[in-house]
Every structure is written in structure tokens, then in C-alpha cells.
N, C-alpha and C. Protein backbone atom coordinates (compact mmCIF):
# COMPACT_ATOMS: atom_id res chain seq x y z
N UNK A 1 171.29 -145.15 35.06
CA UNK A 1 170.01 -145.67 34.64
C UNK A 1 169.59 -144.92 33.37
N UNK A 2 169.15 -145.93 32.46
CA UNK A 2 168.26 -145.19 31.27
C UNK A 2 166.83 -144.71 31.41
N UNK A 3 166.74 -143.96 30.19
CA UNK A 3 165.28 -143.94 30.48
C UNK A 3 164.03 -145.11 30.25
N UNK A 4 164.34 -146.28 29.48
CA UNK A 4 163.60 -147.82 29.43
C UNK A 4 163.85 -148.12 31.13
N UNK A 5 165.18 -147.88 31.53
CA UNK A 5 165.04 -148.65 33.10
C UNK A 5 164.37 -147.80 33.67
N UNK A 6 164.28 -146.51 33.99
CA UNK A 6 163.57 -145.49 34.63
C UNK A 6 162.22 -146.15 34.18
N UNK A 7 161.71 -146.24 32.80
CA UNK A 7 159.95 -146.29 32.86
C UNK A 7 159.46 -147.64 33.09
N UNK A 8 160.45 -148.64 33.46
CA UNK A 8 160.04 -149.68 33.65
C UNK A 8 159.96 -149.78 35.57
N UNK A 9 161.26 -148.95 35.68
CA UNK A 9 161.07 -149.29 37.33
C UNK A 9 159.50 -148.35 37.65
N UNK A 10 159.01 -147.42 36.73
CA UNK A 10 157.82 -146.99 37.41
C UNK A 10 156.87 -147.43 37.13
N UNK A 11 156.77 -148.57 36.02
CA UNK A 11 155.50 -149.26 35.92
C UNK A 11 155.44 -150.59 37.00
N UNK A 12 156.56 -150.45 37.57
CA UNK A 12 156.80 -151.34 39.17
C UNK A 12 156.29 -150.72 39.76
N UNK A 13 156.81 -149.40 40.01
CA UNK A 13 155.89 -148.57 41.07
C UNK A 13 154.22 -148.40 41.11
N UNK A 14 153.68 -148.74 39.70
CA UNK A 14 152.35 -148.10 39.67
C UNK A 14 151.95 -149.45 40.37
N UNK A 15 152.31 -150.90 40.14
CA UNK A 15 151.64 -151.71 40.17
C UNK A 15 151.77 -151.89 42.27
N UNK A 16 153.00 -151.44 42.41
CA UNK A 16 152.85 -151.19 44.23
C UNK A 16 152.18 -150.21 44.58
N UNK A 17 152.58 -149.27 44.33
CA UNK A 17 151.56 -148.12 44.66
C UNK A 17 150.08 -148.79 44.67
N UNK A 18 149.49 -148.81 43.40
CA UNK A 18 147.92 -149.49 43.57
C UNK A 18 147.92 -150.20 44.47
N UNK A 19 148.67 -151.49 44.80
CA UNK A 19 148.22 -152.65 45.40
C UNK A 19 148.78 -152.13 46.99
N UNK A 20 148.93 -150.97 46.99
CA UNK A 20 148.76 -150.62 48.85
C UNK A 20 147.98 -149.88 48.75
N UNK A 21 147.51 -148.56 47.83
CA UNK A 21 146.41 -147.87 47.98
C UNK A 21 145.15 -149.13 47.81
N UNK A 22 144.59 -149.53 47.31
CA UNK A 22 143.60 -150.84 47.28
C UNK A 22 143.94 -152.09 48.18
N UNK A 23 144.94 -152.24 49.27
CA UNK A 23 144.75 -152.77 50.18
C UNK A 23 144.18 -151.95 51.31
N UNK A 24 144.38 -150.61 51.17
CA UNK A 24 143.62 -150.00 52.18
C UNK A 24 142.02 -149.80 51.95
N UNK A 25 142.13 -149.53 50.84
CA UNK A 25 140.53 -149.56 50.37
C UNK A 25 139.65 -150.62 50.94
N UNK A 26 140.29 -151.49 50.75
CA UNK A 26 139.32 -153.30 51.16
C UNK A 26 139.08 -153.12 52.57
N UNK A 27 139.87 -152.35 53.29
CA UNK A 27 139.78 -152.17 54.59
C UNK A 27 138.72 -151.47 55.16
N UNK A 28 137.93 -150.31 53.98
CA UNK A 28 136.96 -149.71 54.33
C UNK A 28 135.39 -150.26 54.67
N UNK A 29 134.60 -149.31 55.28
CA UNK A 29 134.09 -149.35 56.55
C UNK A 29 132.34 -149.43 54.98
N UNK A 30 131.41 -150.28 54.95
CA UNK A 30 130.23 -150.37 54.11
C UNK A 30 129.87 -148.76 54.06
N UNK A 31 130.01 -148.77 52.56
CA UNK A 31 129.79 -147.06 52.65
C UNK A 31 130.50 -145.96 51.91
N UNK A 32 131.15 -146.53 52.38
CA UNK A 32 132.52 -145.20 52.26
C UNK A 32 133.27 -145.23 50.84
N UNK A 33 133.46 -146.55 50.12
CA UNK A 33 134.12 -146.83 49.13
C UNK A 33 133.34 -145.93 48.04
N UNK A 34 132.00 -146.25 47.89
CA UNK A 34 130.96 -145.24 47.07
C UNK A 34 130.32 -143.57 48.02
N UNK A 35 130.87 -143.32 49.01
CA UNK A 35 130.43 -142.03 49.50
C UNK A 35 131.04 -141.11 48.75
N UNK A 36 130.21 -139.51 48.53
CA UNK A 36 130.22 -138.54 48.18
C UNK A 36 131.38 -138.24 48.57
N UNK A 37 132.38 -137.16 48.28
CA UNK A 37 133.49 -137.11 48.49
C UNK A 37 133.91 -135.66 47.84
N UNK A 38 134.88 -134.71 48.81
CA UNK A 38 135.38 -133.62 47.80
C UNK A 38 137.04 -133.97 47.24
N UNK A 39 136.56 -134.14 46.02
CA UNK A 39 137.69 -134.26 44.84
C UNK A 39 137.67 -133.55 43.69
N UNK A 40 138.36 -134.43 42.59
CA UNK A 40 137.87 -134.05 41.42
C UNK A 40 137.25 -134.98 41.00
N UNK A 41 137.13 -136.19 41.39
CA UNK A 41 135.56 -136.93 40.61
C UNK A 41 135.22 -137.16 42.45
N UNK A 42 133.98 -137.48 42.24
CA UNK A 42 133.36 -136.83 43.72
C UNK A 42 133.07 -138.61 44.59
N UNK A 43 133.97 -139.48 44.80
CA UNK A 43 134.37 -140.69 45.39
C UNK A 43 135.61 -141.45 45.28
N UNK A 44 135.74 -142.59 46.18
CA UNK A 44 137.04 -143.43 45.76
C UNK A 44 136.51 -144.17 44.94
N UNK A 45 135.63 -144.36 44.36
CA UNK A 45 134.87 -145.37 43.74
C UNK A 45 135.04 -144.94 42.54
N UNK A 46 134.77 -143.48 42.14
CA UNK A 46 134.74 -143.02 40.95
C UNK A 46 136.61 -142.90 40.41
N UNK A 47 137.27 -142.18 41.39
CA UNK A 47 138.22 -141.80 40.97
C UNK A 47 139.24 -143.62 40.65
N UNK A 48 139.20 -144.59 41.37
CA UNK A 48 139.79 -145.41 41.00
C UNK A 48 139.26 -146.28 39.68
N UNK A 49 138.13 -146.12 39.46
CA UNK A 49 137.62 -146.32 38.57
C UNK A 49 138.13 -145.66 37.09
N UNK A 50 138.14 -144.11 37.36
CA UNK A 50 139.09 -143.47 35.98
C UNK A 50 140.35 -143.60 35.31
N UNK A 51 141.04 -144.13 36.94
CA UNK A 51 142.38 -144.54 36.93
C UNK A 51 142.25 -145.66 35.63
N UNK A 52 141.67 -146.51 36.10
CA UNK A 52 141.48 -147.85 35.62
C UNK A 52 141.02 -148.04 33.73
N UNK A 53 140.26 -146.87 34.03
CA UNK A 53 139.59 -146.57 32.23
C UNK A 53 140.55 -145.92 31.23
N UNK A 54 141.32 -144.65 31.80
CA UNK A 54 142.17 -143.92 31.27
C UNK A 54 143.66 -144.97 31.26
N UNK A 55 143.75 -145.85 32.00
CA UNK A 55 144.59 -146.69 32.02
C UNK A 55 144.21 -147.97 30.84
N UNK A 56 143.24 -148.47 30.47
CA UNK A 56 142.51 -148.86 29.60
C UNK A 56 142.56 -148.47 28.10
N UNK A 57 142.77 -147.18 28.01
CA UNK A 57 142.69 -146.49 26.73
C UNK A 57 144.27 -145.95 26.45
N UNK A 58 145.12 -146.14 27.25
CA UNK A 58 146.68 -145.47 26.86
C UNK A 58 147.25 -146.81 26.60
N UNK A 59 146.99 -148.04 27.17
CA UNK A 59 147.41 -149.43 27.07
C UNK A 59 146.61 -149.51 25.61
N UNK A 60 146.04 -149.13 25.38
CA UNK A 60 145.54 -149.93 23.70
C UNK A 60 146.20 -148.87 22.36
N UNK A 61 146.57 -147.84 22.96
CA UNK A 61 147.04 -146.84 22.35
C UNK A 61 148.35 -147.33 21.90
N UNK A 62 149.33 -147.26 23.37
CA UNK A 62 150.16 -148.15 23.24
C UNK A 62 150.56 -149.59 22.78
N UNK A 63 149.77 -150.30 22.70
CA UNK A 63 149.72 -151.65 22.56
C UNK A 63 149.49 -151.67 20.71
N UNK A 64 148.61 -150.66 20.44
CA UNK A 64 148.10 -150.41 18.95
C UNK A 64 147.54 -151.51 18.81
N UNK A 65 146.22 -151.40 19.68
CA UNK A 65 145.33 -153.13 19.97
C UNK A 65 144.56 -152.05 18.99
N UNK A 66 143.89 -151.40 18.51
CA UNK A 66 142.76 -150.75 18.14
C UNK A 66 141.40 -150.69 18.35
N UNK A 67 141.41 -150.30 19.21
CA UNK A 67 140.38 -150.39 20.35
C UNK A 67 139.84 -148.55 20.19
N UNK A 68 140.97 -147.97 20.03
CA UNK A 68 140.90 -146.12 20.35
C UNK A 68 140.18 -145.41 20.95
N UNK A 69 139.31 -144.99 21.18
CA UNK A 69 138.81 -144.16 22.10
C UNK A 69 137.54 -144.83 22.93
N UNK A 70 137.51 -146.02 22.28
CA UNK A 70 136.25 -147.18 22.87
C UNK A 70 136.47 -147.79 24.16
N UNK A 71 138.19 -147.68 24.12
CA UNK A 71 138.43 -147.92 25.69
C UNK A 71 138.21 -147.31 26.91
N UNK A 72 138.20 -146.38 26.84
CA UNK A 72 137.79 -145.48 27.73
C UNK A 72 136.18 -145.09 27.38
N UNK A 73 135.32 -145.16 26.29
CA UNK A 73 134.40 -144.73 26.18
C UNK A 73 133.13 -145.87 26.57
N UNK A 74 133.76 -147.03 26.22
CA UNK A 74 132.73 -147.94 26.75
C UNK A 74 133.05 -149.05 28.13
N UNK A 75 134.08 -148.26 28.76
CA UNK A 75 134.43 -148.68 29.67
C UNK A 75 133.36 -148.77 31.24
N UNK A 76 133.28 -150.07 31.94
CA UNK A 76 132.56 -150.48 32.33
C UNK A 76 132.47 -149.97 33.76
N UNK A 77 132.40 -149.00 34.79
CA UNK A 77 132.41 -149.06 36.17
C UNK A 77 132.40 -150.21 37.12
N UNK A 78 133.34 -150.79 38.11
CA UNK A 78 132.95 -151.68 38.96
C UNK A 78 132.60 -151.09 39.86
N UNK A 79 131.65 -151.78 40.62
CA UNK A 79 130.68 -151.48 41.84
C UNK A 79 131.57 -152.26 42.83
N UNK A 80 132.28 -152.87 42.65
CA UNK A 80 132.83 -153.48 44.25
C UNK A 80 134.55 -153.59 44.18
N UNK A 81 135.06 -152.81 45.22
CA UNK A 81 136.61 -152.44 45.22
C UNK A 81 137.17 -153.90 44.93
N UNK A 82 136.84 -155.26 45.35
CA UNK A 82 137.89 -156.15 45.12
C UNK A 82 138.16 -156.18 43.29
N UNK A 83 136.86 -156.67 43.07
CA UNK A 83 136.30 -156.81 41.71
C UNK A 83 137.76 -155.07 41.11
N UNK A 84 137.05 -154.08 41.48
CA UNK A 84 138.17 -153.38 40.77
C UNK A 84 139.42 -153.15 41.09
N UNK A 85 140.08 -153.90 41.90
CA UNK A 85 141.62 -154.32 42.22
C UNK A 85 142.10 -155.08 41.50
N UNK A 86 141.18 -156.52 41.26
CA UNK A 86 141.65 -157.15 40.45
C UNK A 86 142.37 -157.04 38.71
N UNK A 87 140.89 -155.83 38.55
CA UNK A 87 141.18 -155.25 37.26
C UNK A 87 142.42 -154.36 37.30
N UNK A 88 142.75 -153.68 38.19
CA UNK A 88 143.58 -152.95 37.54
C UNK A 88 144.68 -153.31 38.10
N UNK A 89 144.75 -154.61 38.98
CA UNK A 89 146.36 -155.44 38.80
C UNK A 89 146.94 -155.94 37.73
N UNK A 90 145.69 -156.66 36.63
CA UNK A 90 145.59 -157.25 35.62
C UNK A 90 146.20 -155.82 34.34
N UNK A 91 145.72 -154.66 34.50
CA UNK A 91 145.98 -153.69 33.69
C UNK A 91 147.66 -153.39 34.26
N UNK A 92 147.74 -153.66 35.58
CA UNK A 92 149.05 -152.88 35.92
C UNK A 92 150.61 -153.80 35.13
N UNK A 93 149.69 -154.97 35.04
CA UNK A 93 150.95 -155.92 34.85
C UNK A 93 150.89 -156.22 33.25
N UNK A 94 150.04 -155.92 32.50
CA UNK A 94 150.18 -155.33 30.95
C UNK A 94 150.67 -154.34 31.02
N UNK A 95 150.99 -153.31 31.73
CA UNK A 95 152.43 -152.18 31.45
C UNK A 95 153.12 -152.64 32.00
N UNK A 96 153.51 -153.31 33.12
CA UNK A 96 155.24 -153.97 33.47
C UNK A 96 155.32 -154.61 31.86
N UNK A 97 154.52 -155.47 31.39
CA UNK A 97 155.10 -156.36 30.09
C UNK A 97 155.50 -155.44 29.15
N UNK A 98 154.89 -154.26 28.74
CA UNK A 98 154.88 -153.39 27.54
C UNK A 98 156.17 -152.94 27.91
N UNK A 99 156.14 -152.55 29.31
CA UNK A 99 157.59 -151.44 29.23
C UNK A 99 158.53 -152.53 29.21
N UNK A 100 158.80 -153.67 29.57
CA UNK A 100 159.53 -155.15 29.73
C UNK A 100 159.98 -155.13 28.26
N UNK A 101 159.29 -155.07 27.53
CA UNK A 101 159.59 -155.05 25.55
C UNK A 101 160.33 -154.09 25.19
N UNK A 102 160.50 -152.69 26.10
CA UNK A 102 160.60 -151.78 25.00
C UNK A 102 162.40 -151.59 24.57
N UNK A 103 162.57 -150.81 23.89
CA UNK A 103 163.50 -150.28 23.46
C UNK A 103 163.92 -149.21 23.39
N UNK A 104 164.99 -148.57 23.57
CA UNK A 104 165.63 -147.13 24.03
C UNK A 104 164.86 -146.56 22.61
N UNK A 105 165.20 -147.64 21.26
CA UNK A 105 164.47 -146.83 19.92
C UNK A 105 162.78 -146.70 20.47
N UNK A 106 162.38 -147.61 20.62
CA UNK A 106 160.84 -147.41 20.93
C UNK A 106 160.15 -145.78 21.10
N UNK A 107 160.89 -145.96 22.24
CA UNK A 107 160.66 -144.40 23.21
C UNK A 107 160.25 -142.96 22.25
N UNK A 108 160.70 -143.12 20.98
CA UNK A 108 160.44 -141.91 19.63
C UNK A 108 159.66 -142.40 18.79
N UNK A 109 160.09 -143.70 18.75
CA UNK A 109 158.42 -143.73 17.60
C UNK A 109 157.09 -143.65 18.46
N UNK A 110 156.20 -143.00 17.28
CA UNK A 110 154.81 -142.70 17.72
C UNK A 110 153.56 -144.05 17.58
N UNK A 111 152.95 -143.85 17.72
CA UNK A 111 151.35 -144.54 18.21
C UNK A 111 150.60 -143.72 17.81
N UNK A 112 149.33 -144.20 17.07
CA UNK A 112 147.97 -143.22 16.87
C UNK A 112 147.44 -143.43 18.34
N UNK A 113 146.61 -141.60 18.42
CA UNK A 113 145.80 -141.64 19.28
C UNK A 113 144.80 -141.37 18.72
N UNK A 114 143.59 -141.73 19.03
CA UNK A 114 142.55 -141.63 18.69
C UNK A 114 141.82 -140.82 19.52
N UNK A 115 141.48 -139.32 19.07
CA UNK A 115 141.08 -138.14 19.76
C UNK A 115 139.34 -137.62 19.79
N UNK A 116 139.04 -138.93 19.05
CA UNK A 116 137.71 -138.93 18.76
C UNK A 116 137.37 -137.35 17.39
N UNK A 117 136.51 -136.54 17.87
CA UNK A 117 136.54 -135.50 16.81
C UNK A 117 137.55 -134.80 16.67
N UNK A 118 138.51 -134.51 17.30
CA UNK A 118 139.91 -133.95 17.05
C UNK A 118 140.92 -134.74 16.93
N UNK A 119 140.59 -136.21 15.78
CA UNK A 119 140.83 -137.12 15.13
C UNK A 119 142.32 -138.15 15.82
N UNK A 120 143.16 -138.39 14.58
CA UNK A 120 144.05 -139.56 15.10
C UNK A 120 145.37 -138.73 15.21
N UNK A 121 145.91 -138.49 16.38
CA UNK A 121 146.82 -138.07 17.02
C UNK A 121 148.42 -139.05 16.86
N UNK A 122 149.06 -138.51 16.13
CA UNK A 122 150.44 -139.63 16.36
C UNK A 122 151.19 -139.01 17.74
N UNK A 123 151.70 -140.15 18.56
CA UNK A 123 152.01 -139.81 19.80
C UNK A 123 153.40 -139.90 19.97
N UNK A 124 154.67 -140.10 20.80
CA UNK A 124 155.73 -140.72 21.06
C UNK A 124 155.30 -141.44 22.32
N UNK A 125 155.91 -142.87 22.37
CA UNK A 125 155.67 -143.75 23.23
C UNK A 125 155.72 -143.63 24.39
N UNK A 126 157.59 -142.87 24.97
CA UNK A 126 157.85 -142.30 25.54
C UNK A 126 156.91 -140.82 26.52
N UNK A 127 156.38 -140.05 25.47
CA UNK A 127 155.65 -139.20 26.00
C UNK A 127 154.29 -139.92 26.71
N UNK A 128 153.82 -140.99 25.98
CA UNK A 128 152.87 -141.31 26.33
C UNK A 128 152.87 -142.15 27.78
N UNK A 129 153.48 -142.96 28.21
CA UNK A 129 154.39 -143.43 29.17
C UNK A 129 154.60 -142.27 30.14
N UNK A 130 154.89 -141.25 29.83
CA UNK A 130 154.95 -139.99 31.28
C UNK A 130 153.71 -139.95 31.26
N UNK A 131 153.34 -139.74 30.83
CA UNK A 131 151.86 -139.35 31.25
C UNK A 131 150.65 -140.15 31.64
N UNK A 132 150.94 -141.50 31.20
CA UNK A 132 150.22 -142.10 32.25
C UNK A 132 150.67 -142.15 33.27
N UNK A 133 151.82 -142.55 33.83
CA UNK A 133 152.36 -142.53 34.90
C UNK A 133 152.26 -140.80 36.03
N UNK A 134 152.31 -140.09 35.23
CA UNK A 134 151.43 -138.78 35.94
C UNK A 134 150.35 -138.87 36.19
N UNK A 135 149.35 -139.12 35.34
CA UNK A 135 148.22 -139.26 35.86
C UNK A 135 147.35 -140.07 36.53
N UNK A 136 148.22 -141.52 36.72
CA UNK A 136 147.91 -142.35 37.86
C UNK A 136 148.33 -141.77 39.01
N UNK A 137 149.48 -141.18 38.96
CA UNK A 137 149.96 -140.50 40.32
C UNK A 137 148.94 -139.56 40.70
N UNK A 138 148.47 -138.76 40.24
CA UNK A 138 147.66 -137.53 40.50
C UNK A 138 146.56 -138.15 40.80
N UNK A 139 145.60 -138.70 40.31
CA UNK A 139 144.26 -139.42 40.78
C UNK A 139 144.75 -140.33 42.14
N UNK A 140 145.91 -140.75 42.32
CA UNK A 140 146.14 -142.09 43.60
C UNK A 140 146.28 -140.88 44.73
N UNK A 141 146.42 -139.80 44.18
CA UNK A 141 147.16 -138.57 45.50
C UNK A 141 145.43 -138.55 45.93
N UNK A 142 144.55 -138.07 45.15
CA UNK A 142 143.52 -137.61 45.43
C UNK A 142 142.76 -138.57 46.02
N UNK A 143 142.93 -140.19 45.47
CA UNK A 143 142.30 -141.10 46.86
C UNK A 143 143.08 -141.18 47.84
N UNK A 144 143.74 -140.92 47.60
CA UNK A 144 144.71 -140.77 49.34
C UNK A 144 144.37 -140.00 50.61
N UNK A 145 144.07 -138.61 49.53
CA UNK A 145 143.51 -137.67 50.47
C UNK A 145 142.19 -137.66 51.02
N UNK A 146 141.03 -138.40 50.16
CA UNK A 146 139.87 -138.88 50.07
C UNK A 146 139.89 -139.69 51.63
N UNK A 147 140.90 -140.87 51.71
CA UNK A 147 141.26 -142.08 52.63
C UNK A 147 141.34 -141.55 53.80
N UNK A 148 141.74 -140.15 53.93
CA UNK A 148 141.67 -139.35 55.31
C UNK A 148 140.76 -139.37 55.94
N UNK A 149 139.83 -138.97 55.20
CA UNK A 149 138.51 -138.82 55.70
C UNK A 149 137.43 -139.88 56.05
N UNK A 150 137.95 -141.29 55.78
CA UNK A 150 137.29 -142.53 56.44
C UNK A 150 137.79 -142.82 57.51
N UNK A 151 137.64 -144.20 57.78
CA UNK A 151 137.94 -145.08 59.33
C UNK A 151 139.12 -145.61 58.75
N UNK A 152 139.97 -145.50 57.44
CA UNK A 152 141.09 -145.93 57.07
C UNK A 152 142.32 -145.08 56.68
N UNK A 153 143.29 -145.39 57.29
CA UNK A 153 144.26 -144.61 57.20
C UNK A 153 145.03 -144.61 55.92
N UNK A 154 145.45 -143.38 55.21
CA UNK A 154 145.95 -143.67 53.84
C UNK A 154 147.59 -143.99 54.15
N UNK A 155 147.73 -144.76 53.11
CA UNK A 155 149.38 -145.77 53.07
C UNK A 155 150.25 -145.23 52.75
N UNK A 156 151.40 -145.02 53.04
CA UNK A 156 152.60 -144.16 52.24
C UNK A 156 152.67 -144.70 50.93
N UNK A 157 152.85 -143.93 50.25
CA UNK A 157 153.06 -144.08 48.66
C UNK A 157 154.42 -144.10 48.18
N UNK A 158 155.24 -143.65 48.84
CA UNK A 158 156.57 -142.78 48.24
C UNK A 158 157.61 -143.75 48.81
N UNK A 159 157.58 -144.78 48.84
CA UNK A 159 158.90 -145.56 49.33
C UNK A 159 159.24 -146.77 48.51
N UNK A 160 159.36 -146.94 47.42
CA UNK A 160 159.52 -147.14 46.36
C UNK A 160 160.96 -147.46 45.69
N UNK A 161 161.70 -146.20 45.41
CA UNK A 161 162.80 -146.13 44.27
C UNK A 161 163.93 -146.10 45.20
N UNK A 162 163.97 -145.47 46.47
CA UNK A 162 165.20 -145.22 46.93
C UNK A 162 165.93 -146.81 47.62
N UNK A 163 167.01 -146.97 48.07
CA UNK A 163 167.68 -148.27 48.48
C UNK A 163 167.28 -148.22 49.83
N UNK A 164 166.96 -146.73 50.43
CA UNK A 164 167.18 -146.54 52.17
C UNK A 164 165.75 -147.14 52.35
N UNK A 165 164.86 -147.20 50.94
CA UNK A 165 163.15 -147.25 51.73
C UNK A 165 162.84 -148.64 51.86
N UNK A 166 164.34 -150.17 50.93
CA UNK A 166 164.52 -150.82 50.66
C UNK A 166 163.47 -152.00 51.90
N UNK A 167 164.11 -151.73 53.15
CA UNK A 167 163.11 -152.18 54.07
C UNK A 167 161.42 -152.10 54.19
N UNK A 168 161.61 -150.71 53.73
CA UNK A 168 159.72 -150.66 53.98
C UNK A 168 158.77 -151.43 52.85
N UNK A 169 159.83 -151.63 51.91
CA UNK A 169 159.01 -152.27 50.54
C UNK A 169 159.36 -153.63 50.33
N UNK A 170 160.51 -154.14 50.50
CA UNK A 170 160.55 -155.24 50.63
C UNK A 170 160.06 -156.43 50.05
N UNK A 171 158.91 -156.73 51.20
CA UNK A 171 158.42 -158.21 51.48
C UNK A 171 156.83 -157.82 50.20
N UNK A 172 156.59 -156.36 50.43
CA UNK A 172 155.21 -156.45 49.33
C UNK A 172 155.81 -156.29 47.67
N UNK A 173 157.15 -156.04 47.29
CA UNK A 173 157.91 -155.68 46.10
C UNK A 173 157.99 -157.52 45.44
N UNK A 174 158.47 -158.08 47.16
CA UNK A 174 159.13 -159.98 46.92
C UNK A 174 157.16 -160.26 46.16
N UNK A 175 156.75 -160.02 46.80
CA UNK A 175 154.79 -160.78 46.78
C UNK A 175 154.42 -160.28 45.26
N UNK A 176 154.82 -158.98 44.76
CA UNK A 176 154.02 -158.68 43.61
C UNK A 176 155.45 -159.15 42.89
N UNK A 177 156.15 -159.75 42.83
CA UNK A 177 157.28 -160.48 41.68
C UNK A 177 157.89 -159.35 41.13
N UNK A 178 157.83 -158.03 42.00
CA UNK A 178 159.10 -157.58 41.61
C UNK A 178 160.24 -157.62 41.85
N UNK A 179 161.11 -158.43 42.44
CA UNK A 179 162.24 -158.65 43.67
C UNK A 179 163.28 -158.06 42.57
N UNK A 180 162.84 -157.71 41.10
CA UNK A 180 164.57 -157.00 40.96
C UNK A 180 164.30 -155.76 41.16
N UNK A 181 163.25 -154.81 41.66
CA UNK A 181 163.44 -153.48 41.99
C UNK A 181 163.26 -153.84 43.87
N UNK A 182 163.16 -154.89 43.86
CA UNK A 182 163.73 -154.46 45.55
C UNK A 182 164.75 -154.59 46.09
N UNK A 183 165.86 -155.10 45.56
CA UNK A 183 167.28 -155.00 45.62
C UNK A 183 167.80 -153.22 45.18
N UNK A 184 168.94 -153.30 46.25
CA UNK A 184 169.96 -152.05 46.77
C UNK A 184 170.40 -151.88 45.26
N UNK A 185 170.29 -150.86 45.10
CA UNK A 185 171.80 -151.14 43.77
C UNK A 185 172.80 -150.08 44.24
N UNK A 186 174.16 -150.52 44.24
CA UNK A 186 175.41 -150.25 44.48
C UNK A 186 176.28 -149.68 43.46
């Protein structure tokens, strides 16, 4: 595997990952989605929400829509988990397409970032790409752990990449149209 197939099979992953962490969400109990919470942003409400903004502002970065730091800065909070599922299925599947385009060259050329007063940042694509993908991971850990603490049980996250977990992912990999990362590879 390259590294284009590596960052593409994980912008598969982000878009499963979300769509089982936010199927559990929907499951929650009036309340709880906006309750106080010990994290680092202090709800599931808030933290999927950042996901969603910071995900907002690396897609325009990437995309070189020029939008720059407005994405994330005038980015809108949703008040109701479906409403913000939707959004960030819609965001998840503008990175399957981006990484779907790219090119092994891609991966080194840079992108402006727009750093606001510590100005326009040239990036590598590649770098930029780990790191969202880190930092969706890190905020999804922290609603996870959040999910403990309701009437809803948090979802395994981690069954994904391997062929053995091939069963557990399956039928939700066939539903979100990824069926070529749910095949074995041999």
C-alpha cells in the first residue's frame, strides 16, 4: 500500500467512524447531547461540533476554496445531533473525493494556510491530511469517553482496516458506499 491508498482508506475510516459514533449519539437520552461534560470542550455537542468546524477549515485549505480562516471562524454551531450528522457526512465525503483525486505528487506540494495574525502558512498536503485525520481521531476518542457516562453505550471505533474485523464492518462499510475497503485483500 501507498501512502494516497493509506490516506484514502482513512478518509473511509473517518466517514465510518463518525457515522457509528453519531449513530450512537441519536440514541441519546433529551439532555445529554448538550450536558456539561469533563473533556476538553465541556459536551458532545461542543466537541462534535469542533470536529466539524476544524474539519471545515482544513477542507478549504486543502481544497484552496479561499475561504481561510473564515471557516472555522464563522462557523455555525448546530443545536441538534441529526442536523449535525448530516453536516459532517456531507464534510466527510468531500475528503473521500479530495483524497479520491490525489496524487502520490500531490502529497509535497503545499497549500496556503491562513494563520490569521501569524499570516499565510504554506503547508504540504500530505502533512495536512495527517493531521486532520489525528485530530478527528482525538476529539471522536473524547466523545467516546464522554458516551460512557450517558444511557448510551460508546461503539467500537477500531475495526476498520484489518481483513479479520472484515465481519464487524461489513454491512455499515456496503451502506456508506465503501464496499472497496470492505473487501479482504490477499
Amino acid at each position: 500500500m501507498n501512502l494516497v491508498d493509506h490516506f484514502r482508506r482513512m478518509a473511509g475510516n473517518n466517514l465510518w467512524s463518525n457515522d457509528r459514533l453519531y449513530r450512537a449519539v441519536l440514541q441519546l437520552k433529551p439532555g445529554e447531547f448538550e450536558a456539561e461534560r469533563t473533556s476538553f470542550f465541556p459536551s458532545i455537542k461542543a466537541t462534535l461540533n469542533h470536529i466539524l468546524a476544524v474539519d471545515y477549515l482544513y477542507l478549504d485549505f486543502l481544497e484552496e476554496g479561499g475561504v481561510g480562516a473564515a471557516a472555522h471562524d464563522d462557523f455555525v454551531p448546530f443545536d441538534e445531533p441529526q442536523a449535525l450528522f448530516a453536516a459532517q457526512a456531507a464534510s466527510d465525503r468531500r475528503l473521500i473525493a479530495f483524497c479520491d483525486r490525489l496524487s502520490a505528487d500531490d502529497l509535497d506540494r503545499r497549500v496556503i494556510t491562513d494563520r490569521r495574525e501569524d499570516g499565510m502558512i504554506p503547508e504540504r498536503i500530505g502533512d495536512i491530511l495527517a493531521h486532520v485525520f489525528l485530530h478527528d481521531i482525538h476529539h471522536r476518542g473524547q466523545v467516546h469517553a464522554m458516551l460512557s457516562g450517558t444511557s448510551v453505550a460508546p461503539p467500537q471505533l477500531d475495526e476498520f482496516l484489518l481483513d479479520y474485523d472484515l465481519k464487524l464492518r461489513k454491512a455499515e462499510v456496503e451502506r456508506l458506499e465503501l464496499s472497496n475497503q470492505a473487501k479482504a485483500t490477499s
